[in-house]
PDB file of N, CA and C in Angstrom:
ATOM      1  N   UNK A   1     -31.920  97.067 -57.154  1.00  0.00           N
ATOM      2  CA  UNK A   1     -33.167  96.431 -56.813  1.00  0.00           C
ATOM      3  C   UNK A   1     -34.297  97.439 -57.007  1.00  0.00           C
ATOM      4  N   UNK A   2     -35.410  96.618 -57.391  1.00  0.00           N
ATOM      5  CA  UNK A   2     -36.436  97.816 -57.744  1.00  0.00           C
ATOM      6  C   UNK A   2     -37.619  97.544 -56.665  1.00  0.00           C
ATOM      7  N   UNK A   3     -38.328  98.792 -56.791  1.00  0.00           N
ATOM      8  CA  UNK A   3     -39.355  98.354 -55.775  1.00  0.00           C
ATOM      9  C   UNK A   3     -40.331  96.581 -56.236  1.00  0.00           C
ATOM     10  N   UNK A   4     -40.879  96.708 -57.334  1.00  0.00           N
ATOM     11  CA  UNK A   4     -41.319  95.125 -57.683  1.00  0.00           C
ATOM     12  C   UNK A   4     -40.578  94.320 -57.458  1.00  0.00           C
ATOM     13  N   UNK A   5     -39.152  94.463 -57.230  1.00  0.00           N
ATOM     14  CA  UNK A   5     -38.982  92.917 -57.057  1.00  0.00           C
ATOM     15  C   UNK A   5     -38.616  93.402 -55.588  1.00  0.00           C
ATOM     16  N   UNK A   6     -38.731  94.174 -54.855  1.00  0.00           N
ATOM     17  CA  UNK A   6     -39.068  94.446 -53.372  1.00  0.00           C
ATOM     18  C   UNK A   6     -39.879  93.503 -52.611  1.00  0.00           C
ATOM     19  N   UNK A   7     -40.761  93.663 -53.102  1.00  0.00           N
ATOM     20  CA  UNK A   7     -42.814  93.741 -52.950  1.00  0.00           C
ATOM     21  C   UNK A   7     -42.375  92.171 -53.360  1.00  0.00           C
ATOM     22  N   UNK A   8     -41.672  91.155 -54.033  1.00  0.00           N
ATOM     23  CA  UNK A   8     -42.079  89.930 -54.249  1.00  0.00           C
ATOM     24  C   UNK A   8     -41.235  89.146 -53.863  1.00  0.00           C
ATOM     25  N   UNK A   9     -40.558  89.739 -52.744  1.00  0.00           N
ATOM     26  CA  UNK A   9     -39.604  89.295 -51.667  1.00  0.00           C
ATOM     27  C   UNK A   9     -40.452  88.602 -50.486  1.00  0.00           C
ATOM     28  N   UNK A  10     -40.593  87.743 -50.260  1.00  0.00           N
ATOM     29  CA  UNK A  10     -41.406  87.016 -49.277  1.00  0.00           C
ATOM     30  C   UNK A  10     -40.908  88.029 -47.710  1.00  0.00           C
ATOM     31  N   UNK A  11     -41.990  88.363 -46.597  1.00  0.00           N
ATOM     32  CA  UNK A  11     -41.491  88.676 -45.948  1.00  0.00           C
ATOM     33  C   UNK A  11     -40.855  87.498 -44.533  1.00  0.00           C
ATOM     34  N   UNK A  12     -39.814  87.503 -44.491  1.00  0.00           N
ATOM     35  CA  UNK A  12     -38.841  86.619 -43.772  1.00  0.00           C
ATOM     36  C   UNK A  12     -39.569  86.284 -42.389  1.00  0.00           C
ATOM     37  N   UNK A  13     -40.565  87.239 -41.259  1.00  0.00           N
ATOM     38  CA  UNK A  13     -40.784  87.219 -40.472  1.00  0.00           C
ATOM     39  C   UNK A  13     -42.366  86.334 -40.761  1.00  0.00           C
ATOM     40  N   UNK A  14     -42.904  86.065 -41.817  1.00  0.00           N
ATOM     41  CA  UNK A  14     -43.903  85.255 -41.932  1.00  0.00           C
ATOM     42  C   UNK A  14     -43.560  84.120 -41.541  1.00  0.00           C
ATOM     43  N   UNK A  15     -44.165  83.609 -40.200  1.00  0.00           N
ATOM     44  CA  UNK A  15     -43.977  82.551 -39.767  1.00  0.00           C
ATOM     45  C   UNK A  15     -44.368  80.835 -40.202  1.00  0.00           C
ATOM     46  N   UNK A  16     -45.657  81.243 -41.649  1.00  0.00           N
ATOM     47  CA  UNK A  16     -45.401  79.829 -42.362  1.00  0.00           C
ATOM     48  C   UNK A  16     -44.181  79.520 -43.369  1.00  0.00           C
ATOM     49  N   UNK A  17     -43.399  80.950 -43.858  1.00  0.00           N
ATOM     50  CA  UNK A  17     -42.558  80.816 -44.518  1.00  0.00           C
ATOM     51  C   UNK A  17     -41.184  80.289 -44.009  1.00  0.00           C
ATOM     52  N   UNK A  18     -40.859  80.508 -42.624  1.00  0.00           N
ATOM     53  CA  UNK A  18     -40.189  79.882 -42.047  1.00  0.00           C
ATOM     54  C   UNK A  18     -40.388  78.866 -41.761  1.00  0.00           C
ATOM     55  N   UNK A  19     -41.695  78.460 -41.461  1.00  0.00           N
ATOM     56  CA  UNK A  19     -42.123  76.867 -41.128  1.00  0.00           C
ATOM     57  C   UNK A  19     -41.954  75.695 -42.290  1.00  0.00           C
ATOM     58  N   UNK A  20     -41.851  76.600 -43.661  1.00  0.00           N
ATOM     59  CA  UNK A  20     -41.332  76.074 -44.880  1.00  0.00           C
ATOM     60  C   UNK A  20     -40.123  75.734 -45.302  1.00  0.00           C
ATOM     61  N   UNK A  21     -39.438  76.835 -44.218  1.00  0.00           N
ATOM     62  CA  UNK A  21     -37.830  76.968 -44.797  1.00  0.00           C
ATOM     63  C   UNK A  21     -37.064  75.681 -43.999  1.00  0.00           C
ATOM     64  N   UNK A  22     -38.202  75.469 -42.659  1.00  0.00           N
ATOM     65  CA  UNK A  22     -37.155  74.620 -41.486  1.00  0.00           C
ATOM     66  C   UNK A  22     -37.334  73.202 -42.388  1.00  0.00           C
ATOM     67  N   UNK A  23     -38.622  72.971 -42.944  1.00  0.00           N
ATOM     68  CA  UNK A  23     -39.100  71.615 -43.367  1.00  0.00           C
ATOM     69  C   UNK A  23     -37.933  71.316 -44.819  1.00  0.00           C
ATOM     70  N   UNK A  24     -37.784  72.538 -45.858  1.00  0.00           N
ATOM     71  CA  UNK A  24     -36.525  72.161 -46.697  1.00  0.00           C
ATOM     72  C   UNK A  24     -35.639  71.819 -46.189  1.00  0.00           C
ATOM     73  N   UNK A  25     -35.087  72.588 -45.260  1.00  0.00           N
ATOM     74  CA  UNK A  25     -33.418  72.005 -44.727  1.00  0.00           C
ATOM     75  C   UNK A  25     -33.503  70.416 -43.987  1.00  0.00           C
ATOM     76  N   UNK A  26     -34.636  70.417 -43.084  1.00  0.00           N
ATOM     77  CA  UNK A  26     -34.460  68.971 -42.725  1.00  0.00           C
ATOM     78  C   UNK A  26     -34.717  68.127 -43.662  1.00  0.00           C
ATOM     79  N   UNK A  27     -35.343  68.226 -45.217  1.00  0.00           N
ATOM     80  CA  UNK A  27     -35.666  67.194 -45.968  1.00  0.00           C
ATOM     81  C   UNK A  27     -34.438  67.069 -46.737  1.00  0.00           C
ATOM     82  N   UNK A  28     -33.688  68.241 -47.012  1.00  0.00           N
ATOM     83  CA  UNK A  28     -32.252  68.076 -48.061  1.00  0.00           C
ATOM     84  C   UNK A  28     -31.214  67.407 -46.631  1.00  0.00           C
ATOM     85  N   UNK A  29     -31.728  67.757 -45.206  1.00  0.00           N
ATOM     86  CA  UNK A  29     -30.654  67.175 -44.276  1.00  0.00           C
ATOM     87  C   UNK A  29     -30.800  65.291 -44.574  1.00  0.00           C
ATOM     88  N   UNK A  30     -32.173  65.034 -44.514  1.00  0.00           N
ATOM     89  CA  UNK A  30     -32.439  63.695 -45.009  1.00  0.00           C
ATOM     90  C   UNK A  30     -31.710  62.713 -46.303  1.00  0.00           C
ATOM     91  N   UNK A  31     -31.047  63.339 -47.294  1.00  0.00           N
ATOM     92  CA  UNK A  31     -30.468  62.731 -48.300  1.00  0.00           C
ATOM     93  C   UNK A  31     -29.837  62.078 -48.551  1.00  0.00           C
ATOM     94  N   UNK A  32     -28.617  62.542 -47.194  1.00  0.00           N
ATOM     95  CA  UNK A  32     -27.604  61.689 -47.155  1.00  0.00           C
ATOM     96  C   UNK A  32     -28.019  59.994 -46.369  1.00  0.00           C
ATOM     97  N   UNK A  33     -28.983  59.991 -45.919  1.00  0.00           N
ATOM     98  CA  UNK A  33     -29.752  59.287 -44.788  1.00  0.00           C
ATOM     99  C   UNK A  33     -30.391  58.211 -45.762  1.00  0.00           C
ATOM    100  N   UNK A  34     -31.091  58.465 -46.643  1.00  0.00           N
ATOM    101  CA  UNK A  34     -31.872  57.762 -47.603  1.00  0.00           C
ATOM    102  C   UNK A  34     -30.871  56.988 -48.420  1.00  0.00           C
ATOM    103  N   UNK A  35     -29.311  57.227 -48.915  1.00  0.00           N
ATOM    104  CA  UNK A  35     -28.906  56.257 -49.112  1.00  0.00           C
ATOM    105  C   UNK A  35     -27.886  55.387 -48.281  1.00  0.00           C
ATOM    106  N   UNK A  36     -28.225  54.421 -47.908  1.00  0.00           N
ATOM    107  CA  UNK A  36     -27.713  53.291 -47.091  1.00  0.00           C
ATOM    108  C   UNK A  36     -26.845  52.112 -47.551  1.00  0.00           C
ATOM    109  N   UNK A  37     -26.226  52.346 -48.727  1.00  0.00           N
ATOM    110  CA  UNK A  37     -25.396  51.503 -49.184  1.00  0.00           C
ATOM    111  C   UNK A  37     -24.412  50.726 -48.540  1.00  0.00           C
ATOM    112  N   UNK A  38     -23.739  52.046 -48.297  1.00  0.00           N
ATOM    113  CA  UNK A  38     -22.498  51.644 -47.374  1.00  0.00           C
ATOM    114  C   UNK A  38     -22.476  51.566 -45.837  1.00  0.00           C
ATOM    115  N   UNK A  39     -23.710  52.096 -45.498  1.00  0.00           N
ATOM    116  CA  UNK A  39     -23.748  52.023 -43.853  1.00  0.00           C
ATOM    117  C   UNK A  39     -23.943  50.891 -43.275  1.00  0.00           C
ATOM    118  N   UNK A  40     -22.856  50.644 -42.006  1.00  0.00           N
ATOM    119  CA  UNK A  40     -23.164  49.296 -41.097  1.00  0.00           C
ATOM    120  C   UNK A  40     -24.286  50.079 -40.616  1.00  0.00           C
ATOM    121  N   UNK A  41     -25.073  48.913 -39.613  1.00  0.00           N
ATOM    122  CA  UNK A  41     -25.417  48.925 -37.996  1.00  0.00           C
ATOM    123  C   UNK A  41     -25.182  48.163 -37.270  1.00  0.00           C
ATOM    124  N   UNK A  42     -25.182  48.764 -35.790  1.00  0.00           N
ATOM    125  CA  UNK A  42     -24.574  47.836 -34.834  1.00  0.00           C
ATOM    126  C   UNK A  42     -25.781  46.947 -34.453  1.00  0.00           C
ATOM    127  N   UNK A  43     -25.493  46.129 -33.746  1.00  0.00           N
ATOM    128  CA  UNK A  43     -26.639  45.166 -33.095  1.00  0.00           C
ATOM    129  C   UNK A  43     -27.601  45.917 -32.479  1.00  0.00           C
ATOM    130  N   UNK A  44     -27.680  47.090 -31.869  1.00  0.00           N
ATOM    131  CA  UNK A  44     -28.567  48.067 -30.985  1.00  0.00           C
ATOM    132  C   UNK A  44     -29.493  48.443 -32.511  1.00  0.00           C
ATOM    133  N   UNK A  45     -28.993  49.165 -33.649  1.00  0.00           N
ATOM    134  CA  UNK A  45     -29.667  49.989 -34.506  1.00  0.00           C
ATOM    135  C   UNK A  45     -30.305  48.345 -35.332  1.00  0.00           C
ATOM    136  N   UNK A  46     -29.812  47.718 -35.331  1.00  0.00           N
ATOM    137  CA  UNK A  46     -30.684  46.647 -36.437  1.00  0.00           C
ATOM    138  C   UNK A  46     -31.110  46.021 -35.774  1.00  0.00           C
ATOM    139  N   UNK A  47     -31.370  45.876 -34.390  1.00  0.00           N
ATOM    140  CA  UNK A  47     -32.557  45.110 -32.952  1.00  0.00           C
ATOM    141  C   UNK A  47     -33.589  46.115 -33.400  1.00  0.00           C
ATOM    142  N   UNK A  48     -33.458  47.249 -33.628  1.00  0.00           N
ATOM    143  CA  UNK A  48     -34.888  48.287 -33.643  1.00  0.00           C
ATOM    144  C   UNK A  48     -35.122  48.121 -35.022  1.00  0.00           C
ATOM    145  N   UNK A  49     -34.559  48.266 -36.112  1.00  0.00           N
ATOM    146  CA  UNK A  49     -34.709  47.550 -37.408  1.00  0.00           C
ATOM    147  C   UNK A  49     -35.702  46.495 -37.525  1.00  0.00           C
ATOM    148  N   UNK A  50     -35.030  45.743 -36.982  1.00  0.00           N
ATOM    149  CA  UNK A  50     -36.112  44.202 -37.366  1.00  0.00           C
ATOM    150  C   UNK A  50     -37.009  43.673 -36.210  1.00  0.00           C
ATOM    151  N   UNK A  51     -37.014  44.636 -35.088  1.00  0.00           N
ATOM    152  CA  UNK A  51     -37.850  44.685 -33.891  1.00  0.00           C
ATOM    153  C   UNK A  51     -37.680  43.280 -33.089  1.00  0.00           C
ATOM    154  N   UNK A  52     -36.545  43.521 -32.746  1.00  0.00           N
ATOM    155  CA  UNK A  52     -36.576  42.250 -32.058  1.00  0.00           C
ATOM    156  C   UNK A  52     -34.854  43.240 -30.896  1.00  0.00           C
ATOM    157  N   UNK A  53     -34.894  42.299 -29.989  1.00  0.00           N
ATOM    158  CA  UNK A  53     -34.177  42.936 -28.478  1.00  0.00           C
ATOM    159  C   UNK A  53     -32.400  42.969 -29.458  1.00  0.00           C
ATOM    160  N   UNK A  54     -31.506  43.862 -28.618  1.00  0.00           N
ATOM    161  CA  UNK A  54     -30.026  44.194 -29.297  1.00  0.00           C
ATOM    162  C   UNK A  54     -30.004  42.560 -28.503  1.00  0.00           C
ATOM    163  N   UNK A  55     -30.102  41.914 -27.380  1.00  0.00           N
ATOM    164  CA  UNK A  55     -29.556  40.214 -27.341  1.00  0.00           C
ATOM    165  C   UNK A  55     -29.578  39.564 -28.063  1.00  0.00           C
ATOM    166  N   UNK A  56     -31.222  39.631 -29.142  1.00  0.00           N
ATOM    167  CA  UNK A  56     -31.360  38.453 -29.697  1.00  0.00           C
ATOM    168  C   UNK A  56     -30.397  38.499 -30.909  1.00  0.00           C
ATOM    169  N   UNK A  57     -30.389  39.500 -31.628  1.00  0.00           N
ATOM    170  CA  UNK A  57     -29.442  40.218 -32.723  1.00  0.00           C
ATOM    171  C   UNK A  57     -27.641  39.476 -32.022  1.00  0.00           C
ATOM    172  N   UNK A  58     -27.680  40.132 -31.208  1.00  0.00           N
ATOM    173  CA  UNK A  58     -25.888  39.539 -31.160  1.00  0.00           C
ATOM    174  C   UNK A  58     -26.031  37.717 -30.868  1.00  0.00           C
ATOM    175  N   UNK A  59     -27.089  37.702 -30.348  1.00  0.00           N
ATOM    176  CA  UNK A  59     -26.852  35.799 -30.008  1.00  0.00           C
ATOM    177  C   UNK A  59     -26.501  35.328 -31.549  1.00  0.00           C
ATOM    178  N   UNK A  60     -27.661  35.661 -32.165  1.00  0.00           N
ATOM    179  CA  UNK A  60     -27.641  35.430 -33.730  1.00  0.00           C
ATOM    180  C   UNK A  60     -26.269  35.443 -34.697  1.00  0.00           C
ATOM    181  N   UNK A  61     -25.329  36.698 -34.228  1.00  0.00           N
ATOM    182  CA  UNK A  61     -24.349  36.565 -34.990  1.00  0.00           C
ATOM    183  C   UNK A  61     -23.313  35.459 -34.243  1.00  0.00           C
ATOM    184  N   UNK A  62     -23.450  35.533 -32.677  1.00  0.00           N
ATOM    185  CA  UNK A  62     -22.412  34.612 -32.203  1.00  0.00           C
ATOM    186  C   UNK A  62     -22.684  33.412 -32.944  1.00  0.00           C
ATOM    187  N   UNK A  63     -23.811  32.799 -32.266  1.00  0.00           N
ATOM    188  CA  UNK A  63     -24.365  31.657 -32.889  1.00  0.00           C
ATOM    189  C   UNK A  63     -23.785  30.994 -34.686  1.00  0.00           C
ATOM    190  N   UNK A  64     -23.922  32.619 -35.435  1.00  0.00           N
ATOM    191  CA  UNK A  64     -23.580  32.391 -37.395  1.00  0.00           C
ATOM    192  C   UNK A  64     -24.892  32.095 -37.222  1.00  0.00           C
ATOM    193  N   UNK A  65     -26.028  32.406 -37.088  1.00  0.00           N
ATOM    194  CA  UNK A  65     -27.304  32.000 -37.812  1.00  0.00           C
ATOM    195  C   UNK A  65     -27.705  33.589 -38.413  1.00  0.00           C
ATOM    196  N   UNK A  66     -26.864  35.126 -38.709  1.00  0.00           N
ATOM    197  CA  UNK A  66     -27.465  35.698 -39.685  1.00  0.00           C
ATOM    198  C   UNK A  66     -26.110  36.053 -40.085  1.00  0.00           C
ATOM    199  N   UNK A  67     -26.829  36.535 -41.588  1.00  0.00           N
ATOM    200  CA  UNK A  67     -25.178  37.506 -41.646  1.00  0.00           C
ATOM    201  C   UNK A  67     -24.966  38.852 -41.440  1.00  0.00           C
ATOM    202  N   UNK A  68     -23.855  38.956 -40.725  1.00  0.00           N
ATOM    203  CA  UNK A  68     -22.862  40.289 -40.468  1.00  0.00           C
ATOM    204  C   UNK A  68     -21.668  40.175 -41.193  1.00  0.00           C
ATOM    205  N   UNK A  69     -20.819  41.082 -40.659  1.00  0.00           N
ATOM    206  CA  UNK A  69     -20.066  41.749 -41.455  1.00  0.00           C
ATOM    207  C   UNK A  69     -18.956  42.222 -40.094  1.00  0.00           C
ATOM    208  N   UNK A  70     -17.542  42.222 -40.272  1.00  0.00           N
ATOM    209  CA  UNK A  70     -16.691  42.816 -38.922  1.00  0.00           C
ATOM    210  C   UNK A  70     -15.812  43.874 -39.592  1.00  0.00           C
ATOM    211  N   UNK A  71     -16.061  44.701 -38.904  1.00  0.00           N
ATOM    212  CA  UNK A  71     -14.660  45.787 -39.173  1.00  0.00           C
ATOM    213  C   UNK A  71     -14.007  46.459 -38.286  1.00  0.00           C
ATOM    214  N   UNK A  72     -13.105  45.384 -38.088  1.00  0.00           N
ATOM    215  CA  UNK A  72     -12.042  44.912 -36.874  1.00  0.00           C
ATOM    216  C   UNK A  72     -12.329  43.904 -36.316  1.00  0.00           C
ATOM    217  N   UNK A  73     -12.939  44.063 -35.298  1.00  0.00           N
ATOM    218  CA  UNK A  73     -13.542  43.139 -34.549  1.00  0.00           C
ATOM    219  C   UNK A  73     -15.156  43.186 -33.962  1.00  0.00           C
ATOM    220  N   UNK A  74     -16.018  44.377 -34.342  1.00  0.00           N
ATOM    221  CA  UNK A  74     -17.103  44.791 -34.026  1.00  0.00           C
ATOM    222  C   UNK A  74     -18.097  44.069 -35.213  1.00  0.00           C
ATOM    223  N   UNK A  75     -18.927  43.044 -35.121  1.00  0.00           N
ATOM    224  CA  UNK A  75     -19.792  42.583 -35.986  1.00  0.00           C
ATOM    225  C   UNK A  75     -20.835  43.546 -36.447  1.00  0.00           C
ATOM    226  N   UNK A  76     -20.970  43.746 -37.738  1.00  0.00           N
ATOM    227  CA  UNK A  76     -22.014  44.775 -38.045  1.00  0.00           C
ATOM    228  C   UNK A  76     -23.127  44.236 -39.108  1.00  0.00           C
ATOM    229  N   UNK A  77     -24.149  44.735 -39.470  1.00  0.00           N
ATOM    230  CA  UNK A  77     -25.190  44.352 -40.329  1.00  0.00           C
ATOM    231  C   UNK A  77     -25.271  45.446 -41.536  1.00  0.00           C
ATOM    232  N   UNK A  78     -24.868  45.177 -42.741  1.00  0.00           N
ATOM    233  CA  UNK A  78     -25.909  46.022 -43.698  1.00  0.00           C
ATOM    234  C   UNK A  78     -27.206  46.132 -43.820  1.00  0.00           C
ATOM    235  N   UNK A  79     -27.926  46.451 -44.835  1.00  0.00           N
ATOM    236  CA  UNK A  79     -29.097  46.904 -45.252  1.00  0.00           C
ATOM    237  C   UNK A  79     -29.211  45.243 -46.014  1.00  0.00           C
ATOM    238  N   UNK A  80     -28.659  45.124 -46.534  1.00  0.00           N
ATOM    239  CA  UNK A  80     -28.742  43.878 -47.139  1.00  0.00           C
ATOM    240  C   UNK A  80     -29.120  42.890 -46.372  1.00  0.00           C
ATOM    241  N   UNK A  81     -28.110  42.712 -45.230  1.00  0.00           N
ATOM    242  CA  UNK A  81     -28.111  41.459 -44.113  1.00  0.00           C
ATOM    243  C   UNK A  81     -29.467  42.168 -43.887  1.00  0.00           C
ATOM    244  N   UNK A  82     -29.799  42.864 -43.302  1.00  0.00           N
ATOM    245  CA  UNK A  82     -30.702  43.208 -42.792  1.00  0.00           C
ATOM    246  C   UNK A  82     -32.019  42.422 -43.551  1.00  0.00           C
ATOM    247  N   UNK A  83     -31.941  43.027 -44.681  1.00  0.00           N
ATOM    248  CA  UNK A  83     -33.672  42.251 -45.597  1.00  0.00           C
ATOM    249  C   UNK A  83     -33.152  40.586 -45.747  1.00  0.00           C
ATOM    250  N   UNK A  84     -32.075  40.228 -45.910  1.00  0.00           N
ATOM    251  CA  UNK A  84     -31.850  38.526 -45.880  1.00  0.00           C
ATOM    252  C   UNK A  84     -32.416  38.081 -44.526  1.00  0.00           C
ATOM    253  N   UNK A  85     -32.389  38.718 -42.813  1.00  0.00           N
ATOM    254  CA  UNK A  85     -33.052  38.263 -42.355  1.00  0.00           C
ATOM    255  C   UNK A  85     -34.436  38.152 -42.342  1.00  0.00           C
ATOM    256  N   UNK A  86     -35.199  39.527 -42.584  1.00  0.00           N
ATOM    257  CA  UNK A  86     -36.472  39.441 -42.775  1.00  0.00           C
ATOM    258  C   UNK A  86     -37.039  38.592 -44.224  1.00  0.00           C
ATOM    259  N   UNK A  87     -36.217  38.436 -44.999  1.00  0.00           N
ATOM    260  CA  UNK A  87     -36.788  37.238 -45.895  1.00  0.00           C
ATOM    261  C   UNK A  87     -36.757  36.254 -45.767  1.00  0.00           C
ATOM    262  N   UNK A  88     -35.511  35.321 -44.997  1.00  0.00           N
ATOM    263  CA  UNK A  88     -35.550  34.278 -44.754  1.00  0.00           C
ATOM    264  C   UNK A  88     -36.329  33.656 -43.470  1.00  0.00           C
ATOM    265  N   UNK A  89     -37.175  34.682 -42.634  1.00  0.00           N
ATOM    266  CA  UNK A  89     -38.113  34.749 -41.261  1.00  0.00           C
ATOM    267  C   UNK A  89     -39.368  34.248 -41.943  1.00  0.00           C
ATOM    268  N   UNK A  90     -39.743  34.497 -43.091  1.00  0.00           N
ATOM    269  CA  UNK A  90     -40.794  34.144 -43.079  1.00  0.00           C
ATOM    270  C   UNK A  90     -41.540  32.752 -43.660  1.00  0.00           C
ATOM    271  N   UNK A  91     -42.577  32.757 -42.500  1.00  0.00           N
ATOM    272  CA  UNK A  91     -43.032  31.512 -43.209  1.00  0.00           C
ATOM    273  C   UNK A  91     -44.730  31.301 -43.766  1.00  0.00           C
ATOM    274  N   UNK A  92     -44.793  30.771 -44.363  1.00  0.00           N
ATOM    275  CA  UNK A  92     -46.097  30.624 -45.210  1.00  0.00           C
ATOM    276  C   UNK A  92     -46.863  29.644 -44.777  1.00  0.00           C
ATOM    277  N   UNK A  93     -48.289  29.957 -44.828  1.00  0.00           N
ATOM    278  CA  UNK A  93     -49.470  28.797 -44.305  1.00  0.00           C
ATOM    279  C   UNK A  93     -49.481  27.578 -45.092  1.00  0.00           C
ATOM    280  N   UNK A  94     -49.231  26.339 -44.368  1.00  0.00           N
ATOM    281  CA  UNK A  94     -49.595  25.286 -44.870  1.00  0.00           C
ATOM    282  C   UNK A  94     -50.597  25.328 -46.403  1.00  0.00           C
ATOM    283  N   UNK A  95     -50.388  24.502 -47.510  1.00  0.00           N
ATOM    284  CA  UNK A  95     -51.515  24.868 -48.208  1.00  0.00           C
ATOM    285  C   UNK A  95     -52.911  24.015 -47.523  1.00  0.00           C
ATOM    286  N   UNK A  96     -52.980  22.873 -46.762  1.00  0.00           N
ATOM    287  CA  UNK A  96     -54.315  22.184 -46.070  1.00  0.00           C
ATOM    288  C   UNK A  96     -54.494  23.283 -44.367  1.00  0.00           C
ATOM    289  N   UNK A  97     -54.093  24.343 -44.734  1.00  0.00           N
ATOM    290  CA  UNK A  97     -54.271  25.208 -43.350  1.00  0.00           C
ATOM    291  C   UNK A  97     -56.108  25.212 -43.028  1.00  0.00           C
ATOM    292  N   UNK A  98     -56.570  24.689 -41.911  1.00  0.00           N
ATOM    293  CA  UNK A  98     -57.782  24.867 -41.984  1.00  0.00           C
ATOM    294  C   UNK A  98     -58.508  26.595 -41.830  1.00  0.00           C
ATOM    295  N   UNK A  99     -57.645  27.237 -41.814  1.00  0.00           N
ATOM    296  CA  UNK A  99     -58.151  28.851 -42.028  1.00  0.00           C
ATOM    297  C   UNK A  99     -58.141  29.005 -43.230  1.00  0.00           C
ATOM    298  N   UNK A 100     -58.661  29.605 -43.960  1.00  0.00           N
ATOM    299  CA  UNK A 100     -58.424  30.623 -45.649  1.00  0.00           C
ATOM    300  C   UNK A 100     -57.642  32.177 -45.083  1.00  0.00           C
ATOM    301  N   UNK A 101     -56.824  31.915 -46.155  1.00  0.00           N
ATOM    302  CA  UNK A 101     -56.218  33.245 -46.237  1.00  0.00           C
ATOM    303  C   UNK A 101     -56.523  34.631 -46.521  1.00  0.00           C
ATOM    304  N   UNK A 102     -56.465  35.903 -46.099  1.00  0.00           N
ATOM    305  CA  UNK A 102     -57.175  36.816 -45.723  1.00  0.00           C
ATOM    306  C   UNK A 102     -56.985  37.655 -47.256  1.00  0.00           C
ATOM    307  N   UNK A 103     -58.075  37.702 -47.760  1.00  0.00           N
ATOM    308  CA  UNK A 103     -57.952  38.744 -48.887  1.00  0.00           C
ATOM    309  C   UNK A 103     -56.926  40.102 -48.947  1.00  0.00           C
TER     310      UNK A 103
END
């Protein structure tokens, strides 16, 4: 090692450089997180999902009015189920709605 590439060694105790280093590891910790293919959720994690209570979520699957998914016996939701409910929730203004629709 030579002194120049000494000198262009960041010094470790610089505390934005660490504040840099913590923010890489939690963003490469994030990766595995970002893809959701294969991950269930339980009724608790997809009640906060689609903002609505973990009751109304399990009434829903007892009921069969969304779809889940069981593995065993524990009903679970994909990412998928998940946006089929929020797409099929919504509903659209009459077209004779006496409001106009908001730019």
């Amino acid at each position: 090692m030579t002194r120049k590439t000494l000198a262009s060694v960041p010094d470790q105790t610089d505390p934005v450089i660490s504040l840099l280093e913590q923010l890489l590891q939690a963003v490469e910790g994030l990766k595995g997180e970002l893809n959701v293919g294969l991950r269930t959720f339980s009724a608790e994690e997809a009640a906060v999902l689609l903002g609505k209570t973990e009751n109304w979520v399990t009434e829903q699957i007892q009921d069969g009015t969304i779809p889940h998914t069981r593995i065993g016996k524990t009903p679970r939701l994909t990412a998928e189920h998940i946006k089929w409910v929020q797409a099929n929730g919504e509903v659209l203004p009459h077209q004779y709605s006496p409001r106009p629709l908001a730019a």
